[in-house]
C-alpha atoms as a PDB file:
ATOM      1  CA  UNK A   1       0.000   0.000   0.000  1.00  0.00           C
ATOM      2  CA  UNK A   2       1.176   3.322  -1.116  1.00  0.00           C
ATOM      3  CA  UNK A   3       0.341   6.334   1.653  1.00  0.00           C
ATOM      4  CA  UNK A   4       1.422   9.935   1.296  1.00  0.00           C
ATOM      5  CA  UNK A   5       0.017  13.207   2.939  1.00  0.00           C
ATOM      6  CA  UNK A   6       0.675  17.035   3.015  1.00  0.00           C
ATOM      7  CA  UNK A   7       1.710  18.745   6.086  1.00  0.00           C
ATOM      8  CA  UNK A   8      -1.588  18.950   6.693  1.00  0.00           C
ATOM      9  CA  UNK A   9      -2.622  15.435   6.887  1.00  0.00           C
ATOM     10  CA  UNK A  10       0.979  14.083   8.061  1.00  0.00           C
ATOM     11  CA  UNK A  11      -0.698  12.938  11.962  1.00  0.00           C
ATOM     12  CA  UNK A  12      -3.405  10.971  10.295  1.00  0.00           C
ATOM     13  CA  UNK A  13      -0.994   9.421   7.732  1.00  0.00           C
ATOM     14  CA  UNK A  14       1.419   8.664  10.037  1.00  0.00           C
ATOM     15  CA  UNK A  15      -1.483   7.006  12.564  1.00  0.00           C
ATOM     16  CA  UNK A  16      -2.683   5.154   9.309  1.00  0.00           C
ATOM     17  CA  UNK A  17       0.156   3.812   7.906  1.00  0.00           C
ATOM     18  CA  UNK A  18       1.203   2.341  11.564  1.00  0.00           C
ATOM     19  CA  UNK A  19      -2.521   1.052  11.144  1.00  0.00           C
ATOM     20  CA  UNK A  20      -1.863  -0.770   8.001  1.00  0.00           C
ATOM     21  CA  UNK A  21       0.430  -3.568   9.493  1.00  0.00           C
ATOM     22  CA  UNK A  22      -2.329  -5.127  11.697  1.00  0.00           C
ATOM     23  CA  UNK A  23      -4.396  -5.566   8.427  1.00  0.00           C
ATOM     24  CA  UNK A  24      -1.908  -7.620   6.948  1.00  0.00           C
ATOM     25  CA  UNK A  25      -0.583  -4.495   4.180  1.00  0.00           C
ATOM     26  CA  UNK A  26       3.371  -3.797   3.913  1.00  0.00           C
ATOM     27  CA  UNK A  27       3.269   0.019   3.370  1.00  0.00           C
ATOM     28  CA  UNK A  28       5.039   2.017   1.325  1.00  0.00           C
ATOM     29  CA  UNK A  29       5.189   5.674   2.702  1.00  0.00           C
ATOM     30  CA  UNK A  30       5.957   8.152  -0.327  1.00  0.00           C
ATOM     31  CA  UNK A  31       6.419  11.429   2.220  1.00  0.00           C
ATOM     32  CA  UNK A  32       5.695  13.875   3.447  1.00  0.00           C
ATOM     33  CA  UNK A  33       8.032  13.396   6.603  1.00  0.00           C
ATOM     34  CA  UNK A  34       7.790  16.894   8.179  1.00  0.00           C
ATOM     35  CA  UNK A  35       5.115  19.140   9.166  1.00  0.00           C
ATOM     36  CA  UNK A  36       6.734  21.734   6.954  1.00  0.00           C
ATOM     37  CA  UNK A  37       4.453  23.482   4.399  1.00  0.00           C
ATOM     38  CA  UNK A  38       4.456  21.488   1.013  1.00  0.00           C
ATOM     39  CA  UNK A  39       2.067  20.511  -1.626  1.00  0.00           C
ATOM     40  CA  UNK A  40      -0.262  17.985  -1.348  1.00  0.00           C
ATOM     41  CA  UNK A  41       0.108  17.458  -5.705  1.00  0.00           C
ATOM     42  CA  UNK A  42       3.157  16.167  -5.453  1.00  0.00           C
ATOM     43  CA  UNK A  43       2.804  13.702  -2.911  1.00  0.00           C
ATOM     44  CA  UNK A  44      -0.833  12.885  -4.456  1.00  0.00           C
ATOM     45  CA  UNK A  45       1.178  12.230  -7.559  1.00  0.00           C
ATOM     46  CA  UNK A  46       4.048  10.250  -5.905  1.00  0.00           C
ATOM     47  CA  UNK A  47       0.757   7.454  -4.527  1.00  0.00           C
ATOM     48  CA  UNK A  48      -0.756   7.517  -7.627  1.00  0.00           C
ATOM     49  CA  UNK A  49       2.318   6.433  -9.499  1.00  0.00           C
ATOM     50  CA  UNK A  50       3.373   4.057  -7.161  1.00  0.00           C
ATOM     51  CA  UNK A  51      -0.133   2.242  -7.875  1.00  0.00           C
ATOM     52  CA  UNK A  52       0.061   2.930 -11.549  1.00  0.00           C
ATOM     53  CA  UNK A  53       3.481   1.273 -11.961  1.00  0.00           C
ATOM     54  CA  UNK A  54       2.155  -2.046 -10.109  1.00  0.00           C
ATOM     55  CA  UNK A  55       5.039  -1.025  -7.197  1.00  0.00           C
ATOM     56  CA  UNK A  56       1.520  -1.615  -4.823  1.00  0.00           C
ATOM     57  CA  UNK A  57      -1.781  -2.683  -5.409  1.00  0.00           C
ATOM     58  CA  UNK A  58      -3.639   0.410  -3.593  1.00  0.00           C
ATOM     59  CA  UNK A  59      -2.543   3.715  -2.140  1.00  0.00           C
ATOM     60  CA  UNK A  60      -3.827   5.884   0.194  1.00  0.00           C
ATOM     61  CA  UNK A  61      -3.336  10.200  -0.290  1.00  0.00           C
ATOM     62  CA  UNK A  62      -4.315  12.183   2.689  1.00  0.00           C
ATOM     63  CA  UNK A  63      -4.630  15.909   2.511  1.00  0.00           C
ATOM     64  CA  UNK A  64      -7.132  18.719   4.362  1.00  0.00           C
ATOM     65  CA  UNK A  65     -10.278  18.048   2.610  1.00  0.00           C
ATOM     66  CA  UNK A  66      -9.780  15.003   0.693  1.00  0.00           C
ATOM     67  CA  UNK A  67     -10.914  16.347  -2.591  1.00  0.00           C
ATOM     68  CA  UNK A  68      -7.792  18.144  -4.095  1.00  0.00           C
ATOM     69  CA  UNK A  69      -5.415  15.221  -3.922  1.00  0.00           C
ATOM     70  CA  UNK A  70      -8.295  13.128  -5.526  1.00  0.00           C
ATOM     71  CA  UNK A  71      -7.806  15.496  -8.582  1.00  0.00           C
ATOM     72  CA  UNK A  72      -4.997  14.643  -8.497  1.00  0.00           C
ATOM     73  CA  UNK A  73      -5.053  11.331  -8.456  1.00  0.00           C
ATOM     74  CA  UNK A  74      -7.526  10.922 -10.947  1.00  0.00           C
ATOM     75  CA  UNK A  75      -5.268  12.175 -13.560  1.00  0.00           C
ATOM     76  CA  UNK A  76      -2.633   9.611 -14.125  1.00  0.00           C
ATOM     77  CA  UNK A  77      -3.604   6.725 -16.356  1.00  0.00           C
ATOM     78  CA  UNK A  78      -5.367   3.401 -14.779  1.00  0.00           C
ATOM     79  CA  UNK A  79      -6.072   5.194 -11.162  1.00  0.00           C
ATOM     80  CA  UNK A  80      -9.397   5.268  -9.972  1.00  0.00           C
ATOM     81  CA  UNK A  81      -9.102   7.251  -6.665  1.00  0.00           C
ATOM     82  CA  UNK A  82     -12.039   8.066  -4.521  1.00  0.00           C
ATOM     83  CA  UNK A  83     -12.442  10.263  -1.608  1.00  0.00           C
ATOM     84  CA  UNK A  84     -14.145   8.958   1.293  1.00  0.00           C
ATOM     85  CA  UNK A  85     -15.882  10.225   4.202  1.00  0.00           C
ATOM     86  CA  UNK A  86     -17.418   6.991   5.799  1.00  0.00           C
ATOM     87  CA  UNK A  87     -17.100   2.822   5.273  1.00  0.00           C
ATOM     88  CA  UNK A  88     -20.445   3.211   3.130  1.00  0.00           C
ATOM     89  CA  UNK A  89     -18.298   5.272   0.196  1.00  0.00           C
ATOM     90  CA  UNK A  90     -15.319   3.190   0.737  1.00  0.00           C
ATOM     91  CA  UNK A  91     -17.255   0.061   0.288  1.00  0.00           C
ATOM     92  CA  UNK A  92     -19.123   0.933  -2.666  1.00  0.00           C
ATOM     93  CA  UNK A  93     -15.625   2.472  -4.324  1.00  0.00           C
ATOM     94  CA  UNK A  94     -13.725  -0.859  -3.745  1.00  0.00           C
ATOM     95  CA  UNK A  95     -16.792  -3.280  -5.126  1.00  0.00           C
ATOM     96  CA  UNK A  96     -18.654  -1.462  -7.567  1.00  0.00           C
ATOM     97  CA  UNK A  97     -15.671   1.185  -9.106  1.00  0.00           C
ATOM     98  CA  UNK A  98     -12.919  -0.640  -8.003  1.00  0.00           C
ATOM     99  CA  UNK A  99     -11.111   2.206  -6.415  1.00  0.00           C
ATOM    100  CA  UNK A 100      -7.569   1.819  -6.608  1.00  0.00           C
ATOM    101  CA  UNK A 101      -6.253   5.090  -4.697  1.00  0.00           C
ATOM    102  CA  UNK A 102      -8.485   6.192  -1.449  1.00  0.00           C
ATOM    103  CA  UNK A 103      -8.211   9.687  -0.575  1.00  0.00           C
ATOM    104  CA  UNK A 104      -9.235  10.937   3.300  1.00  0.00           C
ATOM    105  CA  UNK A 105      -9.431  14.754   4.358  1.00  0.00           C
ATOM    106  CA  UNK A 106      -7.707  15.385   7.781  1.00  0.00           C
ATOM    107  CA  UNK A 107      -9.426  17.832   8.668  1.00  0.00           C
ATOM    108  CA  UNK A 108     -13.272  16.258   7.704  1.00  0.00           C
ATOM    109  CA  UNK A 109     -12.710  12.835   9.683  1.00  0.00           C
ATOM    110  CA  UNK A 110     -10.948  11.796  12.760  1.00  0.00           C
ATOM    111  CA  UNK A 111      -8.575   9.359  14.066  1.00  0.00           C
ATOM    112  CA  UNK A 112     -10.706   6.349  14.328  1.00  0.00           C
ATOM    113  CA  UNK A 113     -12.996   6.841  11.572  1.00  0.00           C
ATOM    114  CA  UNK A 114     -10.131   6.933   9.515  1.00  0.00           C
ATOM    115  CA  UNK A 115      -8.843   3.471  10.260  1.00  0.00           C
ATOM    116  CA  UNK A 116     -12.521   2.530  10.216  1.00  0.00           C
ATOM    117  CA  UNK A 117     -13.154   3.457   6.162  1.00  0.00           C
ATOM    118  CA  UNK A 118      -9.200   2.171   5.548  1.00  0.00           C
ATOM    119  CA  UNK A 119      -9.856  -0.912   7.067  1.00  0.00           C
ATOM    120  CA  UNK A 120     -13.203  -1.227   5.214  1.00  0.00           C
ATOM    121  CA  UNK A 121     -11.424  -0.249   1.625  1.00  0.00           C
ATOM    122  CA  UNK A 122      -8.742  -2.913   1.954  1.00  0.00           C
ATOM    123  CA  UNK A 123     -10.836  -5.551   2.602  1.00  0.00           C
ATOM    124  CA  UNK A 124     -13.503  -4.972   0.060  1.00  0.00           C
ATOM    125  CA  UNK A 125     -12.976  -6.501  -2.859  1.00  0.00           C
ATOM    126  CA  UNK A 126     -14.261  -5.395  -6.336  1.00  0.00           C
ATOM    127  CA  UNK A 127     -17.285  -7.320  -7.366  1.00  0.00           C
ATOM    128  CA  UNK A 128     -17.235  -7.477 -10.860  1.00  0.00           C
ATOM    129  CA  UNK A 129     -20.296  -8.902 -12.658  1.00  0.00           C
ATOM    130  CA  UNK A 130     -22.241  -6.356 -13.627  1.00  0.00           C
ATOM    131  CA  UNK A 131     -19.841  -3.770 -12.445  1.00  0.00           C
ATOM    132  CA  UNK A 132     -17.154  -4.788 -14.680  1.00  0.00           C
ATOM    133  CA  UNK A 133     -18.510  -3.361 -17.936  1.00  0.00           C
ATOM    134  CA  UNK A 134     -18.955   0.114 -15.711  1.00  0.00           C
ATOM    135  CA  UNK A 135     -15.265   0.317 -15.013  1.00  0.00           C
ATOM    136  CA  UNK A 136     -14.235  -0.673 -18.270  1.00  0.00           C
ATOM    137  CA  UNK A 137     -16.045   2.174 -19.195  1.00  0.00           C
ATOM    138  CA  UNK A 138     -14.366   4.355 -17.223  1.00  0.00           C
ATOM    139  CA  UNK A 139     -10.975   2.911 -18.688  1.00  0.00           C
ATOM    140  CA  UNK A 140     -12.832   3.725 -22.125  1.00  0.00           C
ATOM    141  CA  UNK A 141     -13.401   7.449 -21.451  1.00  0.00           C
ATOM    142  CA  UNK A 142      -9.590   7.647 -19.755  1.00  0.00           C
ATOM    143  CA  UNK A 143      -8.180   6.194 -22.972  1.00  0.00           C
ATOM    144  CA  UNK A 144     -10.018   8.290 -25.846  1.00  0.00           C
ATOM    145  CA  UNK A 145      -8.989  11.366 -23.832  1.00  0.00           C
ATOM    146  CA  UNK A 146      -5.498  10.296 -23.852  1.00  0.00           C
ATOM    147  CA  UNK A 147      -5.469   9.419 -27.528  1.00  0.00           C
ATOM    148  CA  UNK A 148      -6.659  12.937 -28.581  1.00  0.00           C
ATOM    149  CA  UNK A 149      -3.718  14.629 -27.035  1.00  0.00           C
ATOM    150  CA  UNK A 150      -0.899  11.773 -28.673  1.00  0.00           C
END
């Protein structure tokens, strides 16, 4: 598992990825290491890449709000990232999307709601079927976007 935060979300990353062990997931922790002001892109960027190259299965971004490093996310090939505020959306990202890249916000959830909706994304596996076409879809869209720009 690939985690990475901000300054802003370095506590709950840092709580998280000493979380991840007792699930069973060897973490990969792509910075930030200090509470200094950086951007959350580039560490947003740094997870997403570490999925997209197969280096880990999922990753985990954790910024303010959540949303931003999403964005971010969401832009390199083959990531699907999600942001997540409770199990129900981390659930539903994992088996019906299959969400490779969660995002959390720092300052929307706490502590143990965090480990709650990471606990709940690792262990939900996508459920293809009738889901499967959907992502491919998804896949679809990514790839005609990136074809009109080669």
């Amino acid at each position: 598992m690939a985690i990475g935060s901000d300054h802003g979300g370095l506590m709950l990353k840092t709580a998280v990825a000493e979380y991840l062990p007792s699930l069973g997931v060897r973490v990969i922790d792509v910075g930030t290491l200090s509470e200094e002001p950086c951007d959350y892109p580039d560490f947003a960027y740094m997870v997403a890449k570490t999925v997209a190259d197969a280096q880990a299965e999922l990753g985990i971004m954790i910024d303010g709000a959540g949303t931003g490093s999403c964005m971010v996310v969401n832009k390199i090939p083959g990531i699907r990232g999600a942001c997540c505020a409770h199990e129900f959306t981390a659930r539903s990202a994992r088996e019906h999307n299959n969400a490779n890249v969660l995002t959390l916000g720092s300052r929307v959830i706490g502590m143990e709601l965090a480990k709650s909706i990471v606990r709940t994304f690792v262990e939900t596996p996508f459920a293809g079927g009738r889901h499967e076409g959907r992502v491919q879809k998804i896949t679809d869209v990514e790839q005609r976007f990136l074809r009109s720009f080669r």
